[in-house]
PDB file of N, CA and C in Angstrom:
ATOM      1  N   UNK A   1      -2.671  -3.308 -13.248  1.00  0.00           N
ATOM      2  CA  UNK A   1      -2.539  -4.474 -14.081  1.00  0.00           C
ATOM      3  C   UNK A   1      -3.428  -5.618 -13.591  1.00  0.00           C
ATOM      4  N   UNK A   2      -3.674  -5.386 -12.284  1.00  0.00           N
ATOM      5  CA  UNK A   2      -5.027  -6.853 -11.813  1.00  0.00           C
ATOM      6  C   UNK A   2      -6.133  -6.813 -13.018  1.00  0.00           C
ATOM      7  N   UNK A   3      -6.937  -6.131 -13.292  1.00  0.00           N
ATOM      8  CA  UNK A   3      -7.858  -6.046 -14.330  1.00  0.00           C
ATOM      9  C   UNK A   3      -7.357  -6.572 -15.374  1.00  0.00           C
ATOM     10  N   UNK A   4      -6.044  -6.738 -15.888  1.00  0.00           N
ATOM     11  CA  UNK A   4      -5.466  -7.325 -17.078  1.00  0.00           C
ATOM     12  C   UNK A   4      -5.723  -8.986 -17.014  1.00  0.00           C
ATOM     13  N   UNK A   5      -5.083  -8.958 -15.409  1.00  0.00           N
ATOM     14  CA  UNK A   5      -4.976 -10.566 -15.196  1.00  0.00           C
ATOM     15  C   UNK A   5      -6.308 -11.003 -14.751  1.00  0.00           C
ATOM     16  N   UNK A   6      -7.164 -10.393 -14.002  1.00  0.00           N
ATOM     17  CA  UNK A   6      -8.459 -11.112 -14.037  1.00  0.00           C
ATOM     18  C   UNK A   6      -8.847 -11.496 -15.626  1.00  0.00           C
ATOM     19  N   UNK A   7      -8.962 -10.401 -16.501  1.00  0.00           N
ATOM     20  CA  UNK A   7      -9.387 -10.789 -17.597  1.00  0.00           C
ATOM     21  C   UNK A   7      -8.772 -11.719 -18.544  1.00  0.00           C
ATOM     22  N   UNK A   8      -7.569 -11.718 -18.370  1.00  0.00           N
ATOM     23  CA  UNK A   8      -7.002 -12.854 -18.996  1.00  0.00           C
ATOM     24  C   UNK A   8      -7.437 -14.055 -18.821  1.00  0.00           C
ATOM     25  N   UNK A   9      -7.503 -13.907 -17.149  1.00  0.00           N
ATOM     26  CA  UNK A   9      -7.467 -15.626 -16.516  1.00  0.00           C
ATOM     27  C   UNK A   9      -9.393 -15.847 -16.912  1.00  0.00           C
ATOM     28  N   UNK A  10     -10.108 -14.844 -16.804  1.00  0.00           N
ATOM     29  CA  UNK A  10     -11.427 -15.157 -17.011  1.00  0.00           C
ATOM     30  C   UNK A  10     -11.671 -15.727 -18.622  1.00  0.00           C
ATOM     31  N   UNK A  11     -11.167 -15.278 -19.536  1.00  0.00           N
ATOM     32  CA  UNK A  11     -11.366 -15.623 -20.652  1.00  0.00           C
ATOM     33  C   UNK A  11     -10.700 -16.600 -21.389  1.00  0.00           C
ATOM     34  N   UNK A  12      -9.316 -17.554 -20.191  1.00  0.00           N
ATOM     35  CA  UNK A  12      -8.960 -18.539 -20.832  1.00  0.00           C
ATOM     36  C   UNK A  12      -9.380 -19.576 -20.237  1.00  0.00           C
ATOM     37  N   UNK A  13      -9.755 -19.088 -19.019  1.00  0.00           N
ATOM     38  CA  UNK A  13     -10.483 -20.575 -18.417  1.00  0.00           C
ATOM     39  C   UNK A  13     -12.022 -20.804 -18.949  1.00  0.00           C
ATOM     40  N   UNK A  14     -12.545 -19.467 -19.228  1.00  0.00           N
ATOM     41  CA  UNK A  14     -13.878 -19.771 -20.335  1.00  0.00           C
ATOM     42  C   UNK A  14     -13.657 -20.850 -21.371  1.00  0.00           C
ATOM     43  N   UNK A  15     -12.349 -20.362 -22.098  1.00  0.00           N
ATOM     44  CA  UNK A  15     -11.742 -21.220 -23.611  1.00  0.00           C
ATOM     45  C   UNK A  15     -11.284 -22.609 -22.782  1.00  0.00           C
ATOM     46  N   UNK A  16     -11.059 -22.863 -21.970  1.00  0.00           N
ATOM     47  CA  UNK A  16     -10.275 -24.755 -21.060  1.00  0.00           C
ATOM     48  C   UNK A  16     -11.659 -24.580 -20.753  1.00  0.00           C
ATOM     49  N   UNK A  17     -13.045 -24.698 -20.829  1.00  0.00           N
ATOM     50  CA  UNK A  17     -13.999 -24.655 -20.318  1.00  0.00           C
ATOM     51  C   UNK A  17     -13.704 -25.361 -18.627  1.00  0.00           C
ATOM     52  N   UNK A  18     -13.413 -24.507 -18.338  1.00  0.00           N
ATOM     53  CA  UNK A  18     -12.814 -24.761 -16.394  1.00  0.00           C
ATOM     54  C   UNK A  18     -13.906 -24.303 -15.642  1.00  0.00           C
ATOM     55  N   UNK A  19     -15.009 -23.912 -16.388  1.00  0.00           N
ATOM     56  CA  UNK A  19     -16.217 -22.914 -15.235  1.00  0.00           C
ATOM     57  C   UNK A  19     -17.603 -23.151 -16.449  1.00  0.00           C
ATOM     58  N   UNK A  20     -18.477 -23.383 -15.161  1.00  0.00           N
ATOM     59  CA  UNK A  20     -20.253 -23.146 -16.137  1.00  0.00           C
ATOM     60  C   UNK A  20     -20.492 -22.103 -15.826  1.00  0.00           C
ATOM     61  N   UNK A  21     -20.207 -21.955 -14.069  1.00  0.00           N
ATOM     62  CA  UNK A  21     -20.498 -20.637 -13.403  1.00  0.00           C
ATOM     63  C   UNK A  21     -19.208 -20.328 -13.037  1.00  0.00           C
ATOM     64  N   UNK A  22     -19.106 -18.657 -12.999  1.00  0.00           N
ATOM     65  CA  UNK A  22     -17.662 -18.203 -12.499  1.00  0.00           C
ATOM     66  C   UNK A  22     -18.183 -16.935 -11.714  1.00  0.00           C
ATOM     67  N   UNK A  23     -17.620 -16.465 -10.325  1.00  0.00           N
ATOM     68  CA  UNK A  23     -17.649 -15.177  -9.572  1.00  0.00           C
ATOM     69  C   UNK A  23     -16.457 -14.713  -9.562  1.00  0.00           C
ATOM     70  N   UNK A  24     -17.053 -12.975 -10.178  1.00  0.00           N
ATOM     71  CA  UNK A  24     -16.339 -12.197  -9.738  1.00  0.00           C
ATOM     72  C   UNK A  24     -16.289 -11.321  -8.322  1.00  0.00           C
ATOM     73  N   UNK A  25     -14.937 -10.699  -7.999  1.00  0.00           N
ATOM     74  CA  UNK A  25     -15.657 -10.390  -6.382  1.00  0.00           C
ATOM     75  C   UNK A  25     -15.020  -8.818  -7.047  1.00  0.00           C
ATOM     76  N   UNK A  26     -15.328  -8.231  -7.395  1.00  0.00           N
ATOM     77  CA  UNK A  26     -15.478  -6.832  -8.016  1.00  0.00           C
ATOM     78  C   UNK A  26     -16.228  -6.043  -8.083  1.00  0.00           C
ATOM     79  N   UNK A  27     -16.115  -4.212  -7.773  1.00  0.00           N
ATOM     80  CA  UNK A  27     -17.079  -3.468  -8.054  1.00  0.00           C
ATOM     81  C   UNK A  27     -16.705  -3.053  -9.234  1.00  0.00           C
ATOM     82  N   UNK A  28     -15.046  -3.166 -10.297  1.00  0.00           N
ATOM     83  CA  UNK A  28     -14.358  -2.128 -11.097  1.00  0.00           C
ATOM     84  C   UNK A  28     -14.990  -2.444 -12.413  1.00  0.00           C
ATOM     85  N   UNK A  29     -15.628  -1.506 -12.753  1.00  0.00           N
ATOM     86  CA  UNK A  29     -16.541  -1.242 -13.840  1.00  0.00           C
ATOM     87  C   UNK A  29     -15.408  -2.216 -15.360  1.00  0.00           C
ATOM     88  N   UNK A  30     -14.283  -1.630 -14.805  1.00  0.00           N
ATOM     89  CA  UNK A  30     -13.574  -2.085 -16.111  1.00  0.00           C
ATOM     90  C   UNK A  30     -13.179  -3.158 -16.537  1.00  0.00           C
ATOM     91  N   UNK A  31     -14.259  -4.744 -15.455  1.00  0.00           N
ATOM     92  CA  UNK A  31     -14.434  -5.682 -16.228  1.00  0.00           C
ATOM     93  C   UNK A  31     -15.561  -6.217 -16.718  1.00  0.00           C
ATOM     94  N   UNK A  32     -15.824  -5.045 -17.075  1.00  0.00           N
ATOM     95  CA  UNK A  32     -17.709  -5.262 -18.199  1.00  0.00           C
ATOM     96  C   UNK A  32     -16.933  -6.020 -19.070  1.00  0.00           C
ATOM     97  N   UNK A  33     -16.132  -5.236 -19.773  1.00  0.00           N
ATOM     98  CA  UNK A  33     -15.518  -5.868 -21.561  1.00  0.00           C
ATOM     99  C   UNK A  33     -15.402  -7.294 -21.386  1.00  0.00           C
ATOM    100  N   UNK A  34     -14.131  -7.911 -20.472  1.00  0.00           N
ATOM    101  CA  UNK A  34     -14.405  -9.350 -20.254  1.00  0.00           C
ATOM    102  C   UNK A  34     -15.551  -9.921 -19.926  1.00  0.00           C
ATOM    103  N   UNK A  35     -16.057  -9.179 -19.086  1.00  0.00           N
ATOM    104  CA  UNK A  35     -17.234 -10.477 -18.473  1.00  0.00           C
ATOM    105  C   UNK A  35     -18.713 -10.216 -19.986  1.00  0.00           C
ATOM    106  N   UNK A  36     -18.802  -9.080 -20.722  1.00  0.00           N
ATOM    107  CA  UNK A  36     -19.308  -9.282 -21.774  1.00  0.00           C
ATOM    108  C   UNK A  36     -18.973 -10.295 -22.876  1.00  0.00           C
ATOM    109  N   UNK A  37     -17.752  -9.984 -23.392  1.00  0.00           N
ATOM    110  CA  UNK A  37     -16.631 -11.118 -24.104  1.00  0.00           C
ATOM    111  C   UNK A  37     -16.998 -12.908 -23.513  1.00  0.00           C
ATOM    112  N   UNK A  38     -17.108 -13.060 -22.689  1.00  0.00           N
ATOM    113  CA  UNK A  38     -17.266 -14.608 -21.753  1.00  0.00           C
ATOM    114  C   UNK A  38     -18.357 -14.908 -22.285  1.00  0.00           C
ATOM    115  N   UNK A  39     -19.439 -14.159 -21.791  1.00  0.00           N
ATOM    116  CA  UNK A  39     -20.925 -14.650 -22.465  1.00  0.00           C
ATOM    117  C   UNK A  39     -21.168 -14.422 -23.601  1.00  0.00           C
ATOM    118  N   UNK A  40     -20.530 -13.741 -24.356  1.00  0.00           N
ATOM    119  CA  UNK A  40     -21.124 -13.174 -25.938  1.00  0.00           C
ATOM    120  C   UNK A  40     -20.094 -14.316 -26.757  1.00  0.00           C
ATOM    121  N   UNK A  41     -19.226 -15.317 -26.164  1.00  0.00           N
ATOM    122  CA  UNK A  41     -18.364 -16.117 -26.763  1.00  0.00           C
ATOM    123  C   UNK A  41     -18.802 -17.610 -26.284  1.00  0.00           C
ATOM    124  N   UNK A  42     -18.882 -17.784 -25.343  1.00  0.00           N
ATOM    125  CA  UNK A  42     -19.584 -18.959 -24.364  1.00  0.00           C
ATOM    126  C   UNK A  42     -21.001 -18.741 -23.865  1.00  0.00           C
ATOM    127  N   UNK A  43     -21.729 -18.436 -24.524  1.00  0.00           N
ATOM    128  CA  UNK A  43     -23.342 -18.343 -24.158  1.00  0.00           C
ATOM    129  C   UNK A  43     -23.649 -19.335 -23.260  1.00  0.00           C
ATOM    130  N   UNK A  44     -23.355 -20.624 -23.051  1.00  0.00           N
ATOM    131  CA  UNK A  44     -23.381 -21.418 -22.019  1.00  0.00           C
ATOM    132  C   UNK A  44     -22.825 -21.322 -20.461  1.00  0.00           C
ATOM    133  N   UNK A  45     -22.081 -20.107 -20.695  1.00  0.00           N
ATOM    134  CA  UNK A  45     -21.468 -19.990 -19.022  1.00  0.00           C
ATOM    135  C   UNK A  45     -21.910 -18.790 -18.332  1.00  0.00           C
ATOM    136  N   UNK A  46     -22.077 -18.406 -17.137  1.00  0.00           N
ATOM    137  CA  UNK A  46     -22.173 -17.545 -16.170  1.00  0.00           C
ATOM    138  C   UNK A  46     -21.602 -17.177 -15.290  1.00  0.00           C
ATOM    139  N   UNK A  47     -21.052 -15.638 -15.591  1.00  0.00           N
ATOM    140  CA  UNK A  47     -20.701 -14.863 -14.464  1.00  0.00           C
ATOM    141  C   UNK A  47     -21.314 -14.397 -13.308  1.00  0.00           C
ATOM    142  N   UNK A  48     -21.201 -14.410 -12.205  1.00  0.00           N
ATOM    143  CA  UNK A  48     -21.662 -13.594 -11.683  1.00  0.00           C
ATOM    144  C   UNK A  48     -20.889 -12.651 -10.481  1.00  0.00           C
ATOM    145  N   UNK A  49     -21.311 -11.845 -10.518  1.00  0.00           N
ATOM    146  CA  UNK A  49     -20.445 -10.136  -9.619  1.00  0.00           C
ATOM    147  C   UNK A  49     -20.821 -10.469  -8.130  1.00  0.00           C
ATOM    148  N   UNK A  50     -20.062 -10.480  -7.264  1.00  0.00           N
ATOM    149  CA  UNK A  50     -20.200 -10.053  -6.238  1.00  0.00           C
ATOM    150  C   UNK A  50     -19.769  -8.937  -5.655  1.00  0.00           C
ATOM    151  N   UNK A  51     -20.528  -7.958  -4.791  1.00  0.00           N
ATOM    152  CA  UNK A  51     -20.209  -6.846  -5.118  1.00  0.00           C
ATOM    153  C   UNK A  51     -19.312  -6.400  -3.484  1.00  0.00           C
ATOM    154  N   UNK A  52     -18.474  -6.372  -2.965  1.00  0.00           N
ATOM    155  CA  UNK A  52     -17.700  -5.983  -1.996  1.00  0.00           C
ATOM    156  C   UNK A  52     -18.831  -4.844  -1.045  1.00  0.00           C
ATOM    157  N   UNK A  53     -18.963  -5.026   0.023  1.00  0.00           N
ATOM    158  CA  UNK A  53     -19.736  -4.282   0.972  1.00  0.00           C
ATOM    159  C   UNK A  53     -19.589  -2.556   0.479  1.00  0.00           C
ATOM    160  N   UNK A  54     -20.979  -1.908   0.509  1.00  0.00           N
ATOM    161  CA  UNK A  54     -20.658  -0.341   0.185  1.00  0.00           C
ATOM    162  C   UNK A  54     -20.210   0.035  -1.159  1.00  0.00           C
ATOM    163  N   UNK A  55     -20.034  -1.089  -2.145  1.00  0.00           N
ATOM    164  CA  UNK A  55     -19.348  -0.718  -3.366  1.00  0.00           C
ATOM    165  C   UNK A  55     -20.550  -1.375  -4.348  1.00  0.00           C
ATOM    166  N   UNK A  56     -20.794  -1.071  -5.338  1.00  0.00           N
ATOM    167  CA  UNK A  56     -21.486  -1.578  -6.599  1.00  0.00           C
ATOM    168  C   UNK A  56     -20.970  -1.081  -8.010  1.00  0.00           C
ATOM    169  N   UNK A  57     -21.706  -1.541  -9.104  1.00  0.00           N
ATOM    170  CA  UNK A  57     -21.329  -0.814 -10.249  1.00  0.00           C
ATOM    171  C   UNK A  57     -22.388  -1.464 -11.233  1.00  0.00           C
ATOM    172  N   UNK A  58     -23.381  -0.241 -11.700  1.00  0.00           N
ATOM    173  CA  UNK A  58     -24.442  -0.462 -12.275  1.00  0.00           C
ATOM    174  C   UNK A  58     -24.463  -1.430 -13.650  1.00  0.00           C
ATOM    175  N   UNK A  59     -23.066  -1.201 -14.267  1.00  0.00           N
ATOM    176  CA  UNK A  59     -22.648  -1.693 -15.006  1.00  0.00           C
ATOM    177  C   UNK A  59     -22.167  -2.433 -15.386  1.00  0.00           C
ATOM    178  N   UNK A  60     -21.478  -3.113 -14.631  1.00  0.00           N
ATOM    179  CA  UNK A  60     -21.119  -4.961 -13.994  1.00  0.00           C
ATOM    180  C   UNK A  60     -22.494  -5.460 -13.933  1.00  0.00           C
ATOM    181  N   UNK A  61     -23.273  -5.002 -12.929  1.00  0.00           N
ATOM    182  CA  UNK A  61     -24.555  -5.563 -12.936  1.00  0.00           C
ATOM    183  C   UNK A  61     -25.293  -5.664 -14.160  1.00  0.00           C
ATOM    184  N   UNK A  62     -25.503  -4.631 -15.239  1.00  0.00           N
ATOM    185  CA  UNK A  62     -25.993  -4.883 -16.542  1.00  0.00           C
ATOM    186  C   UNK A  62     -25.659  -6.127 -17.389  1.00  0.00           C
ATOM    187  N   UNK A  63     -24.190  -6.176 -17.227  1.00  0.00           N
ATOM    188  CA  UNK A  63     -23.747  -7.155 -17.775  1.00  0.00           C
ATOM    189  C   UNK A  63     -23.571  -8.475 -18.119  1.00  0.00           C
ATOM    190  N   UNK A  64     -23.369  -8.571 -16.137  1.00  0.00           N
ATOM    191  CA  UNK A  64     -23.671  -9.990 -15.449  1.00  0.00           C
ATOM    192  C   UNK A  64     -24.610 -11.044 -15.515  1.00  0.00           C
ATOM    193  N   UNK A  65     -24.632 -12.327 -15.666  1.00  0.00           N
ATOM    194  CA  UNK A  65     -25.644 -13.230 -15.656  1.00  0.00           C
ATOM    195  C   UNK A  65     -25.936 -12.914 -14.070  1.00  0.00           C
ATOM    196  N   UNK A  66     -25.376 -12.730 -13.213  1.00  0.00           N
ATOM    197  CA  UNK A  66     -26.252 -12.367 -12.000  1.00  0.00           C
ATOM    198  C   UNK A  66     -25.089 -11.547 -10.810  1.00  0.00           C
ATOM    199  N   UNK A  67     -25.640 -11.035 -10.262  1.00  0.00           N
ATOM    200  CA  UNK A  67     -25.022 -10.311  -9.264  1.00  0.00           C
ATOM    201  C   UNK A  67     -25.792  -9.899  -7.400  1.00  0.00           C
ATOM    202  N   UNK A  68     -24.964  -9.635  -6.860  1.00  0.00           N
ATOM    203  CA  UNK A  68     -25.338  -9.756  -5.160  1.00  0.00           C
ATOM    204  C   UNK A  68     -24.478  -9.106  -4.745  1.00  0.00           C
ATOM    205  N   UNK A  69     -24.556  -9.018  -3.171  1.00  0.00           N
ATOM    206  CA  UNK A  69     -23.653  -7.560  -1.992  1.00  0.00           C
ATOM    207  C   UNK A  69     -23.383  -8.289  -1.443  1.00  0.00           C
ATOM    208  N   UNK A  70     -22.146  -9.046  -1.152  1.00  0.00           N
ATOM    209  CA  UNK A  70     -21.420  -9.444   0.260  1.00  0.00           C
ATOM    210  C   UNK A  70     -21.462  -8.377   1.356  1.00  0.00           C
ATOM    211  N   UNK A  71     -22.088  -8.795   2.559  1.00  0.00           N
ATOM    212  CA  UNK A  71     -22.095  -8.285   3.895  1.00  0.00           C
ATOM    213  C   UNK A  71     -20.965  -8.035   4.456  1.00  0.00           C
ATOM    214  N   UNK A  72     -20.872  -6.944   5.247  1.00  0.00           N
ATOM    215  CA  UNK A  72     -19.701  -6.569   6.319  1.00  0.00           C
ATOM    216  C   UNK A  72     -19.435  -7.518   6.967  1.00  0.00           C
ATOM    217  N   UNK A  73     -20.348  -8.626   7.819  1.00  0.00           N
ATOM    218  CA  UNK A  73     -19.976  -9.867   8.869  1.00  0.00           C
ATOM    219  C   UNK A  73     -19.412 -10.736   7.972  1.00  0.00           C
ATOM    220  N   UNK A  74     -19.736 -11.185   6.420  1.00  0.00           N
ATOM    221  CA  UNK A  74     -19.313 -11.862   6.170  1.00  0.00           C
ATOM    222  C   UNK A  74     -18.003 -11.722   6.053  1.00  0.00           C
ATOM    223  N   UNK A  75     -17.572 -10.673   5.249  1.00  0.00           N
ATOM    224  CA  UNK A  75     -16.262 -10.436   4.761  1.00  0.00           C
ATOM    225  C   UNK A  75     -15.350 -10.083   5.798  1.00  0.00           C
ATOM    226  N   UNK A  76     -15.991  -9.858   7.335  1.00  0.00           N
ATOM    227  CA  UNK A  76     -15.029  -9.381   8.358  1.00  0.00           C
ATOM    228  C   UNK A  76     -14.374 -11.646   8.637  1.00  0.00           C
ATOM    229  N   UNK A  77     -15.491 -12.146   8.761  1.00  0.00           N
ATOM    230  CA  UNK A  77     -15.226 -13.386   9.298  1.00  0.00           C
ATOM    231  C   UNK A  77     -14.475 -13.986   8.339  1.00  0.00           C
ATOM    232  N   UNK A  78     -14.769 -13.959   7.399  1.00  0.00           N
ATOM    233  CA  UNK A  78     -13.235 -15.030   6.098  1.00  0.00           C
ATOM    234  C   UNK A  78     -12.510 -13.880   6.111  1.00  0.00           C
ATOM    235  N   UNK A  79     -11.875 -13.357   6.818  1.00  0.00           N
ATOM    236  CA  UNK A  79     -10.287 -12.853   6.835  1.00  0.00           C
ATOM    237  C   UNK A  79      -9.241 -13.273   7.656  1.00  0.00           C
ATOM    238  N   UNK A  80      -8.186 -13.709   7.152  1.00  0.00           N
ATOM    239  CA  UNK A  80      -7.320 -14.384   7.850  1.00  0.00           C
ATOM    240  C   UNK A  80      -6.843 -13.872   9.390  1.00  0.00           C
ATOM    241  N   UNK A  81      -6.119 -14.112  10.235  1.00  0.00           N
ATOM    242  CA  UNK A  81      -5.871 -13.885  11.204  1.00  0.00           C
ATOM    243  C   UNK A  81      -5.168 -12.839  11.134  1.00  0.00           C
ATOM    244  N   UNK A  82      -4.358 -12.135  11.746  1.00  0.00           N
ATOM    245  CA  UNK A  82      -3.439 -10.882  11.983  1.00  0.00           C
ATOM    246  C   UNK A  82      -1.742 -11.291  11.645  1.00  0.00           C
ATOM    247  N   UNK A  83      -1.634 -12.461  11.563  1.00  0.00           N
ATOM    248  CA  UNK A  83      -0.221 -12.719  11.779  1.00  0.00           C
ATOM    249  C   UNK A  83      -0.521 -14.231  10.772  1.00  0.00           C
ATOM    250  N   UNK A  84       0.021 -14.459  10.140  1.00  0.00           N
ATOM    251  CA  UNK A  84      -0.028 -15.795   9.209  1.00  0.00           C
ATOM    252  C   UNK A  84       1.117 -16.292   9.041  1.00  0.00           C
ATOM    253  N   UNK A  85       1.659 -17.770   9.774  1.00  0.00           N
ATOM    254  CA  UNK A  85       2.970 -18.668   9.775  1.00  0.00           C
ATOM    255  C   UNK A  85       2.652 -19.159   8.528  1.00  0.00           C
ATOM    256  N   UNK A  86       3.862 -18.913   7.817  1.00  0.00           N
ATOM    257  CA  UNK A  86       4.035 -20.126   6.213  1.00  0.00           C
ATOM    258  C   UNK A  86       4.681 -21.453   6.617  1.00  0.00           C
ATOM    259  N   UNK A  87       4.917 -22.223   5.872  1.00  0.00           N
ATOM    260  CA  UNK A  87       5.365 -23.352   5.569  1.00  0.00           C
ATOM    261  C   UNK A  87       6.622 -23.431   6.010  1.00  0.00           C
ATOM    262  N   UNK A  88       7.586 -22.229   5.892  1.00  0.00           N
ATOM    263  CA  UNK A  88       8.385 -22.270   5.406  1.00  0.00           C
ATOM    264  C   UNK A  88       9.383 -21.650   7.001  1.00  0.00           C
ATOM    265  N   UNK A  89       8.427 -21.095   7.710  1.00  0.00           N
ATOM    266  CA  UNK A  89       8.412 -20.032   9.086  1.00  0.00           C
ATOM    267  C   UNK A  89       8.498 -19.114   9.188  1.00  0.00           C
ATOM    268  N   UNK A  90       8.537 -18.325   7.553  1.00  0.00           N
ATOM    269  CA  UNK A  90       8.574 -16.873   7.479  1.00  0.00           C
ATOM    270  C   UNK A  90       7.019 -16.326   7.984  1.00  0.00           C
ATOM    271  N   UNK A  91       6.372 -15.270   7.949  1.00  0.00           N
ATOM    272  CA  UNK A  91       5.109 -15.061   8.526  1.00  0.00           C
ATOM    273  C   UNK A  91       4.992 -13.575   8.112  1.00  0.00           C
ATOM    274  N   UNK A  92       3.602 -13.740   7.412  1.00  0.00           N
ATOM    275  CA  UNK A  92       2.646 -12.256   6.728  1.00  0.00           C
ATOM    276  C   UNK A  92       1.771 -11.781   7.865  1.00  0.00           C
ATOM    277  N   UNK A  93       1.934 -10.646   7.725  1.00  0.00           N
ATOM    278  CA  UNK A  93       1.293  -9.764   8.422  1.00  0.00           C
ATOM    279  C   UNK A  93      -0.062  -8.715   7.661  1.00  0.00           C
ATOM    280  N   UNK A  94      -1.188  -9.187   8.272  1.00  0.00           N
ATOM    281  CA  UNK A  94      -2.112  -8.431   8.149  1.00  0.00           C
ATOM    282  C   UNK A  94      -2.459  -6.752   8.178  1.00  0.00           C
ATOM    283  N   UNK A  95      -2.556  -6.052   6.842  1.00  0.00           N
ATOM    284  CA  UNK A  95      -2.563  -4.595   7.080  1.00  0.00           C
ATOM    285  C   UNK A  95      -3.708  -3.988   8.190  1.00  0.00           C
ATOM    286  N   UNK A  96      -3.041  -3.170   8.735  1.00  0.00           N
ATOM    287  CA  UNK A  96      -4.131  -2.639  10.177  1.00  0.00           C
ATOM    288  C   UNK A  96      -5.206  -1.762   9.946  1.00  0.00           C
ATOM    289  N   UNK A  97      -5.185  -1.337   8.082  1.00  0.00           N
ATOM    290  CA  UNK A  97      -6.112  -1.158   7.285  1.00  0.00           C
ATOM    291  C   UNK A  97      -6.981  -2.039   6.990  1.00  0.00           C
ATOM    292  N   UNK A  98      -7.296  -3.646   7.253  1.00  0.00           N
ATOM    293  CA  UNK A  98      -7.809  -4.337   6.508  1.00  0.00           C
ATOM    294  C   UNK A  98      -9.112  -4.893   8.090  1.00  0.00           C
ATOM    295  N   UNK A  99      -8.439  -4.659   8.806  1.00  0.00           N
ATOM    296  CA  UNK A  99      -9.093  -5.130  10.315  1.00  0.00           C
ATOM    297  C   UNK A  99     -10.006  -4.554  10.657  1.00  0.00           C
TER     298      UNK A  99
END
């Protein structure tokens, strides 16, 4: 259902004109339809794909007003810490998959 809600949220904040430019951080082919829909409705705005390290999709890229590869260093360094205190003092834990 994420693909539902990206596309939702992409195509109503197109309509609240909330974005000139908007990134996606996706390789899943199956938001061509929206990100086609955005520009073929708002010709004035731009998507663009960022593509998660090792992953692409020729077809996002067709689509896209522009697209690029986030690096392994980058995406290792903006990840949160291992252990995350809330507000509240409850605390999320980082999957040992994600490290």
């Amino acid at each position: 259902m994420t693909d539902v809600n990206v596309a939702v949220q992409l195509l109503g904040d197109a309509q609240d004109d909330d974005f000139d430019t908007t990134f996606v951080l996706s390789a899943d082919s199956d938001l061509a339809g929206p990100i086609e829909a955005v520009l073929e409705r708002y010709p004035n705005r731009r998507v663009i794909v960022a593509f998660p390290p090792g992953r692409h999709s020729e077809k996002l890229r067709s689509v896209a007003s522009g697209s690029f590869t986030l690096g392994r260093k980058l995406m290792s360094d903006c990840q949160f810490p291992d252990k995350v205190v809330r507000g509240d003092g409850s605390s999320v834990t980082r999957p040992a998959s994600w490290r």
